[in-house]
Each structure stands twice: as structure tokens, then as C-alpha cells.
Protein backbone atom coordinates (compact mmCIF):
# COMPACT_ATOMS: atom_id res chain seq x y z
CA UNK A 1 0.00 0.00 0.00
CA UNK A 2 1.30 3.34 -1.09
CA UNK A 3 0.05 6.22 1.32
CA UNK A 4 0.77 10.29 0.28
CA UNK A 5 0.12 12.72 2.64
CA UNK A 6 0.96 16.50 1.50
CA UNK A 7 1.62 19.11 4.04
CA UNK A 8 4.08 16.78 5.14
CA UNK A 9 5.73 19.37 7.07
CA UNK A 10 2.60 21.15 8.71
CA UNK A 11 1.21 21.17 12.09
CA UNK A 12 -1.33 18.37 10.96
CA UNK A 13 0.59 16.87 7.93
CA UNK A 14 3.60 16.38 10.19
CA UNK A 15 1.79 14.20 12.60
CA UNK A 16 -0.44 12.18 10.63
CA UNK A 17 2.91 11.33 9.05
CA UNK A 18 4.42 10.31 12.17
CA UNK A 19 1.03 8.21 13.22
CA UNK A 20 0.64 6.57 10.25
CA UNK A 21 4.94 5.43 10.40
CA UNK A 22 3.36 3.54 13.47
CA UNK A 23 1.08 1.11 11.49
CA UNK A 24 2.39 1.31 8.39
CA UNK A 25 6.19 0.53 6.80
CA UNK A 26 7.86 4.12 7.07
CA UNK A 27 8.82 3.02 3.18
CA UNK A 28 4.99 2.96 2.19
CA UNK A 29 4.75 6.56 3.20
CA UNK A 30 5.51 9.11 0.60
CA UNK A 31 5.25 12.94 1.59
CA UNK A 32 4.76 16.31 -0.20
CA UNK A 33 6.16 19.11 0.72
CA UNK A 34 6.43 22.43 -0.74
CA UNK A 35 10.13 22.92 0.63
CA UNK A 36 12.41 20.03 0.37
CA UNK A 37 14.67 21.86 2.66
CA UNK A 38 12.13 21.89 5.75
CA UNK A 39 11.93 17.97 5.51
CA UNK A 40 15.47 16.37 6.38
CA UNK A 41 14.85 15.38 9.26
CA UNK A 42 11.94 12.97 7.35
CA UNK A 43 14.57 12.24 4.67
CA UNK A 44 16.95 10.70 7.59
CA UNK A 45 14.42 9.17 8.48
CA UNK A 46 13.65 7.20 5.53
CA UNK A 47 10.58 8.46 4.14
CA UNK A 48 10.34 9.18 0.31
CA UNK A 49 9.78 12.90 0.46
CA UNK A 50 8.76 14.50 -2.48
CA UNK A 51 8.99 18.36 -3.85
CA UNK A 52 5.46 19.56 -5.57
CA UNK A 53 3.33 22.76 -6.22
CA UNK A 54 0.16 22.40 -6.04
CA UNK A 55 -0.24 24.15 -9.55
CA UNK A 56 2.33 22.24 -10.96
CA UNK A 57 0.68 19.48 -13.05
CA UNK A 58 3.79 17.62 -13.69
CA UNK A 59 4.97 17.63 -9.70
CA UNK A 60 1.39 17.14 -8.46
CA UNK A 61 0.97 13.79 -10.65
CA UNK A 62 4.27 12.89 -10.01
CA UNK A 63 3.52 13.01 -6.45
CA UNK A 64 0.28 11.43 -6.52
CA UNK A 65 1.56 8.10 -8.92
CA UNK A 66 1.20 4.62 -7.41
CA UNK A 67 -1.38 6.03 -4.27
CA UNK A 68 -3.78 4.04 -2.30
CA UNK A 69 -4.65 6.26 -0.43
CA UNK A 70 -4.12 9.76 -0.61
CA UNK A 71 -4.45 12.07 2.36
CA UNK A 72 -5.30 15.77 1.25
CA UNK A 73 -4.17 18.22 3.73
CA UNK A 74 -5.00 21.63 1.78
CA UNK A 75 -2.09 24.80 1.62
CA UNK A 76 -2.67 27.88 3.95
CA UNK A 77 -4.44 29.97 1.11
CA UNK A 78 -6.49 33.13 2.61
CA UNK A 79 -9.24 32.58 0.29
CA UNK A 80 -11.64 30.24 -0.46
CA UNK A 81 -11.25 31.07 -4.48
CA UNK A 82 -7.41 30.33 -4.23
CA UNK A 83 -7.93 26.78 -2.71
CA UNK A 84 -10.98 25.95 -4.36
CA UNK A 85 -8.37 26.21 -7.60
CA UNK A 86 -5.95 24.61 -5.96
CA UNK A 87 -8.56 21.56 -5.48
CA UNK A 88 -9.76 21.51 -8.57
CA UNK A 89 -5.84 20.71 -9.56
CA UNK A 90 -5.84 18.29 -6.91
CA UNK A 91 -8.64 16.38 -8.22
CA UNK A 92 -7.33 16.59 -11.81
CA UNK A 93 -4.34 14.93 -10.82
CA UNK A 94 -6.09 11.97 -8.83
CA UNK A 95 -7.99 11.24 -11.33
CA UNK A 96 -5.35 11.40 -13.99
CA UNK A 97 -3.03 8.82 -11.84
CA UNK A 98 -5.84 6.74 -10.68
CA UNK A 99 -5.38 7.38 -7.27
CA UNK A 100 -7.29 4.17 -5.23
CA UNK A 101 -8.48 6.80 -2.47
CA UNK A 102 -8.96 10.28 -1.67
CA UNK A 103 -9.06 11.38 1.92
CA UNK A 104 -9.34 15.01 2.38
CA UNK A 105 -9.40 17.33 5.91
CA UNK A 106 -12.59 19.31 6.15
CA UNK A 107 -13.37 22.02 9.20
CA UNK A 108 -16.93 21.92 10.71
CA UNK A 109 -17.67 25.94 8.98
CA UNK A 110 -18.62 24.90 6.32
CA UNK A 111 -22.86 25.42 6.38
CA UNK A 112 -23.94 27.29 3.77
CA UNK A 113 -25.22 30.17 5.81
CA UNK A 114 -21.59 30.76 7.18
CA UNK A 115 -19.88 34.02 7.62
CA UNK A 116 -15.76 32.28 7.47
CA UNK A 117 -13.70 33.50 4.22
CA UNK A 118 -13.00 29.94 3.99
CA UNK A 119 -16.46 28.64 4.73
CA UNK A 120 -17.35 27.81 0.60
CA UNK A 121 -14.29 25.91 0.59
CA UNK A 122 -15.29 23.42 2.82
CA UNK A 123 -19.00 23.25 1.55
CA UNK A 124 -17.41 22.80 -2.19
CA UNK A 125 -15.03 20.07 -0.97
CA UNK A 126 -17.47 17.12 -0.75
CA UNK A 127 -19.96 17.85 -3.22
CA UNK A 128 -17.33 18.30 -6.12
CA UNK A 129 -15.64 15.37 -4.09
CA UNK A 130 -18.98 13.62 -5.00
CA UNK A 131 -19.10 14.40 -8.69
CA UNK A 132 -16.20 12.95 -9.15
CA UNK A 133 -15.32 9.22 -10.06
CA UNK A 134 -13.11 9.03 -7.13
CA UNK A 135 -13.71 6.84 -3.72
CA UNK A 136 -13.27 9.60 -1.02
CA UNK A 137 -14.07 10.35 2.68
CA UNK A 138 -13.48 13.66 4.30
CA UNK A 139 -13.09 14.43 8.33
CA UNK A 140 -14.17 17.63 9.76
CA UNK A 141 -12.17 19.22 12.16
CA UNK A 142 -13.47 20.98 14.99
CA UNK A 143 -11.14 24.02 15.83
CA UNK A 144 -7.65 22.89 17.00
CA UNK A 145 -6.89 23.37 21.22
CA UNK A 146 -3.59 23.83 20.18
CA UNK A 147 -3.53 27.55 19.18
CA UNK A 148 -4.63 28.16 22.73
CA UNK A 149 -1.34 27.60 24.65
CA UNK A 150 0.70 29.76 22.98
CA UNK A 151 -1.70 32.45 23.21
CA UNK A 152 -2.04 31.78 27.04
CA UNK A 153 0.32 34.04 28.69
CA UNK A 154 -1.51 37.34 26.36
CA UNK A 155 -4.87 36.46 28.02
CA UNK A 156 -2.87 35.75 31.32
CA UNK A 157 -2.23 39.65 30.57
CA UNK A 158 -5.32 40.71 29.17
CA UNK A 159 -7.00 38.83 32.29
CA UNK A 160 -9.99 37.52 30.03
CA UNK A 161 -10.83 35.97 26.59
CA UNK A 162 -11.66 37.92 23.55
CA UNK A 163 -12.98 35.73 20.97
CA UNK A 164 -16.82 38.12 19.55
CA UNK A 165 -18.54 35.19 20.47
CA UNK A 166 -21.27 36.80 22.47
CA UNK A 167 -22.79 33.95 24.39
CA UNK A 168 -22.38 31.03 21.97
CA UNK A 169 -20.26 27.88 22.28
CA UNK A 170 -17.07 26.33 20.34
CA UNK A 171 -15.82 23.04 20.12
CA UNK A 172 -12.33 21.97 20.03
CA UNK A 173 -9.85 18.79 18.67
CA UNK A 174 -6.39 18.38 19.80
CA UNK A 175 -4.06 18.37 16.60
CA UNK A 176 -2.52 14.69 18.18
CA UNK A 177 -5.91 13.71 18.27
CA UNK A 178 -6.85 14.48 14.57
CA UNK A 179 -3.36 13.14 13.48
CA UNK A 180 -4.65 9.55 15.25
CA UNK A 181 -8.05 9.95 13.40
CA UNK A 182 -7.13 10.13 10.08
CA UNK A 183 -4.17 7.26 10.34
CA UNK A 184 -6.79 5.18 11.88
CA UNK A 185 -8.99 5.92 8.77
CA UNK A 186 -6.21 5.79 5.98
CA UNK A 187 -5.25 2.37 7.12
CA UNK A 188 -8.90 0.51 8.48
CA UNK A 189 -10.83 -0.85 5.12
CA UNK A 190 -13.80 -0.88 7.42
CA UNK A 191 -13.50 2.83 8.27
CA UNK A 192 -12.21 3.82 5.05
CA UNK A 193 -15.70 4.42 3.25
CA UNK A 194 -16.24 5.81 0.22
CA UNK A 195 -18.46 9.23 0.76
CA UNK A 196 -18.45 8.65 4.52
CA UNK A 197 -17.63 11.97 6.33
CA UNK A 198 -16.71 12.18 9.95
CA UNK A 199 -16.51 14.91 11.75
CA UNK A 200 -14.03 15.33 14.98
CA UNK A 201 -14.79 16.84 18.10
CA UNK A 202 -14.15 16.72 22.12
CA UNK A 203 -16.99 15.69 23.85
CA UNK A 204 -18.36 18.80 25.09
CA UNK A 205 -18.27 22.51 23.62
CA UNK A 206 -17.61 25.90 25.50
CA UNK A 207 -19.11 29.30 25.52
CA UNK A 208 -16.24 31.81 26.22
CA UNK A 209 -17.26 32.20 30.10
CA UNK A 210 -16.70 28.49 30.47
CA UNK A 211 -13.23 28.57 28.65
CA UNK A 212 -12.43 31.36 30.39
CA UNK A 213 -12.99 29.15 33.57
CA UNK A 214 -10.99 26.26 32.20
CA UNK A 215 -8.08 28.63 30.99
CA UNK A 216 -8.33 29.88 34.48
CA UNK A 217 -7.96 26.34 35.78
CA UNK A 218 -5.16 25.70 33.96
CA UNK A 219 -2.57 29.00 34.62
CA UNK A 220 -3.82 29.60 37.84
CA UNK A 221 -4.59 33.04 36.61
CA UNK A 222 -8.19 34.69 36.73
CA UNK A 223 -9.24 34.73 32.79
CA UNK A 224 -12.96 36.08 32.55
CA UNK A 225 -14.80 36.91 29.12
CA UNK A 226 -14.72 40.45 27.56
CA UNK A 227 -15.35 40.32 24.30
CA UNK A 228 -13.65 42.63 21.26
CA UNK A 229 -16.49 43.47 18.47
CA UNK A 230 -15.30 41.98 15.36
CA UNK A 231 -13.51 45.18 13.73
CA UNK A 232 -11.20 45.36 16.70
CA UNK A 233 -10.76 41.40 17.09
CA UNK A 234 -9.48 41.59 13.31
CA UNK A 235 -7.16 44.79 13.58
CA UNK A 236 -5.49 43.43 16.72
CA UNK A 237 -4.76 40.14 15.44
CA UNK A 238 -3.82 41.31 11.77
CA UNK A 239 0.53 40.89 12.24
CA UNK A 240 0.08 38.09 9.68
CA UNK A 241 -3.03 39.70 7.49
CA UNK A 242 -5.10 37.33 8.16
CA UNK A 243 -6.88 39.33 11.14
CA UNK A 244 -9.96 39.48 8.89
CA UNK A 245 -10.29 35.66 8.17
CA UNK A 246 -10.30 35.16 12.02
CA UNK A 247 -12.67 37.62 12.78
CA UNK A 248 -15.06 35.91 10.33
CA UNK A 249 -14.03 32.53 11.65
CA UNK A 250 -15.46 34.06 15.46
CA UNK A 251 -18.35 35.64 13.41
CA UNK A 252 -19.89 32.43 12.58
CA UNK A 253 -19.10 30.98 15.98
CA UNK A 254 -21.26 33.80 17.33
CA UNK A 255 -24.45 32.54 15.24
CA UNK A 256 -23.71 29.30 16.57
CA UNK A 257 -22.10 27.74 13.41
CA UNK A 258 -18.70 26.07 15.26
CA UNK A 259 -20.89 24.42 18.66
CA UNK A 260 -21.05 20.98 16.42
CA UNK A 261 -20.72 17.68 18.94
CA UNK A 262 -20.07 14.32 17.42
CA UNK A 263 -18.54 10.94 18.59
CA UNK A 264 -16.74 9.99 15.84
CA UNK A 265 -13.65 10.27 16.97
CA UNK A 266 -14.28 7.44 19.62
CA UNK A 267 -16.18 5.33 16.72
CA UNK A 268 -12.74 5.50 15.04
CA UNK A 269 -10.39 4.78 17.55
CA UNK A 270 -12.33 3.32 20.34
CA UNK A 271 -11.17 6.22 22.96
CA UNK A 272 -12.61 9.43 23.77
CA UNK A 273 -10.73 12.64 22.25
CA UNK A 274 -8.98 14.53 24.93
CA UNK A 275 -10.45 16.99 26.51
CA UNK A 276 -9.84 20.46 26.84
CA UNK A 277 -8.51 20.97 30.08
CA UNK A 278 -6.41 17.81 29.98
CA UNK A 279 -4.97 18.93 26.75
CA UNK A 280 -4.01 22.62 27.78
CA UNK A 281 -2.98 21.33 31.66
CA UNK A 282 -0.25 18.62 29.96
CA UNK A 283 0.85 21.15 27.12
CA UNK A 284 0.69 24.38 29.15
CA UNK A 285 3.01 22.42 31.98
CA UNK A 286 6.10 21.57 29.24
């Protein structure tokens, strides 16, 4: 069995690669990255790392030759437009190499009444997936936990969370969590379904008061809930320019578009995902 992941190098890519060298031979792993340079440590390690563009036909079939099962973590692209093109060369490519499977990350804002820049990305994902000859499954991420310890200490400072979320609810997945999820899928014939979508989630969700209380739990420090409005949310955290796509992101969490539960996750792999305040107290104490 031939298994390519791309974003080989990426918070997600990175681990699924390293879950899936745990079940599978490291030499039936083949990874695409956009910058061989970034990936020596998975060359010494004996994977089969490849170079490709996503808009590079030649690179992007070369990449994709001889796969059972391809896992499609998409670029970083700020706009919905961009990676919608950069699917549609995706999906050109499988099909041209005949690839035996196409499993493709998919984030739970995608309802067609969302606000997020990226939210018609992830609605277009499995219905073009589903016009297509191609055997697919996609799982839905709910937001990663992850972001939240590095970002710790500022509301340690601030003294209170920020998200414009007025009183609606999130849901969270660790990134090690996800990472387990799809190897578990890639490699199980009985959970790799054609047009079977999971979606991944903790068990519970959290309106900001309550993370506030398990962020304040976990430093010690008193974190409360004082929302920005969405202009300011967007100009504070703009360092990057992608201030904009977050405050959208925290838009449609306010109209209750990112509160989705689901136990796939333990369907899949037969444990519960970790929760929250597990998952900050053993990463915030490192």
C-alpha cells in the first residue's frame, strides 16, 4: 500500500505522518512538501519525500503516482477562491493517476449560511468530491486546542478571553488527536468508506465564560470573558493579514455555526478525544 500525505511538514501533515509510520512501513509513506529543505529530518528518516506545487501538473501527478490512499491536507491559502483552484488541480491529478483513495481534511464551517472566508471551501469540498469518479471520505475538524497555549500568557495579561462570540459555544480537537483519526482511517478498510464523512470533536463545547474558567484552571490566573467586536478582534490580530479571516471565523461561531458535537472520533479509535482541560494542563506544563 502506497500512502501520500501533503503538508508533510505542517502542524497536521507532520503528525499524521508520524502516526501513520506507526502502522504502516515508514517506506509505504511518501510525503509532499512544498520545501524540500524543511523535511530532512523525514529524509533521515527514511521516508520518500517529495517536492510539488500544487499548480504544478507535472509535480502534483508525479507526487500522486502509485497512491492508495491519498491524504489531502489543503495549503494555507487566505481565500476560499485560491484553494478551491488549488482543489480543482488536486482532483485533476487523482484522477489522472488513478489514485485508489482520496481522503481530504474538512473544518466543521462549512454550512452554507456561514460568515468564514474559507467557509465555501469546505462546503465545495465534498460535493465536487462527490461528482467525481473518485472513492473519497473527508473528516471535519473541529477548531484545534492547540492555538490556545501559545496564546495563554496574552490572556494571562489581558485577564480575560476575547474571541466576539457573544454567548455562543465552540468546540475543540487536539491536533494529536486528529493526526490519530485520520491514520486510523487511511489504514482501516472498514473505516475507510467511500463518501463517509466524519466529523471530529471533544466531547463537550464551550461558551467563552466556560473557557475562560478552564483557561483559568489551567494558569492559575483569573481569565474572565470580555469580548472585542469583530472590527477590533481583526485589527489586533492582523501581524500576519489574516486578522480578517479570524474575525469571520469568530463571526460564525457567534451565530452558533462552530458548537457541532459528534462521537466519531471514539467510533474510530475506540477512545474518547482529549479533553480540553487535559490537553491545555499537559501542554501548558512543558
Amino acid at each position: 500500500m502506497r500512502y501520500t500525505v501533503t503538508g508533510g511538514t505542517g502542524h497536521l501533515g507532520s503528525q499524521i505522518v508520524e502516526k501513520l509510520s506507526k502502522v504502516v512501513p515508514i517506506t509505504d509513506i511518501r510525503v509532499g512538501v512544498h520545501t524540500v529543505k524543511k523535511a530532512t529530518d523525514l529524509i533521515k528518516n527514511g521516508f520518500d519525500v517529495q517536492g510539488f506545487d500544487f499548480f504544478d501538473e507535472t509535480s502534483l501527478q508525479r507526487l500522486l503516482s502509485d497512491t492508495d490512499v491519498f491524504i489531502y491536507i489543503p495549503s494555507k491559502s487566505s481565500t476560499s477562491f485560491e484553494r478551491i483552484k488549488e482543489l480543482e488541480k488536486v482532483i485533476t491529478a487523482a484522477e489522472a493517476t488513478k489514485v485508489g483513495h482520496f481522503l481530504a481534511m474538512g473544518f466543521i464551517a462549512d454550512q452554507v449560511n456561514n460568515p468564514f472566508s474559507m467557509s465555501a471551501f469546505y462546503g465545495y469540498l465534498p460535493r465536487r468530491l462527490a461528482e467525481t469518479g473518485l472513492k473519497y471520505t473527508v473528516i471535519r475538524n473541529a477548531l484545534y486546542a492547540d492555538p490556545l497555549v501559545p496564546y495563554l500568557p496574552e490572556l494571562i495579561q489581558r485577564g480575560h478571553v476575547v474571541y466576539p462570540m457573544s454567548d455562543q459555544a465552540l468546540s475543540f480537537i487536539s491536533l494529536q488527536d486528529s493526526a490519530k483519526a485520520f491514520a486510523k482511517v487511511a489504514t482501516e478498510p472498514k473505516l475507510l468508506v467511500s463518501q463517509k464523512i466524519y466529523t471530529l470533536t471533544q466531547s463537550r463545547n464551550y461558551t467563552m465564560d466556560q473557557l475562560g474558567q478552564v483557561l483559568t484552571q489551567v494558569s492559575g490566573h483569573e481569565i474572565g470573558y470580555q469580548p472585542m467586536t469583530s472590527d477590533e478582534f481583526a485589527q489586533t490580530y492582523n501581524e500576519d493579514g489574516g486578522g480578517l479571516m479570524l474575525a469571520s471565523m469568530y463571526q460564525a461561531g457567534a451565530m452558533g455555526l462552530l458548537d457541532e458535537l459528534s462521537d466519531d472520533y471514539q467510533h474510530i479509535t475506540g477512545q474518547k478525544a482529549t479533553e480540553l482541560s487535559q490537553f491545555l494542563t499537559e501542554e501548558y506544563s512543558q
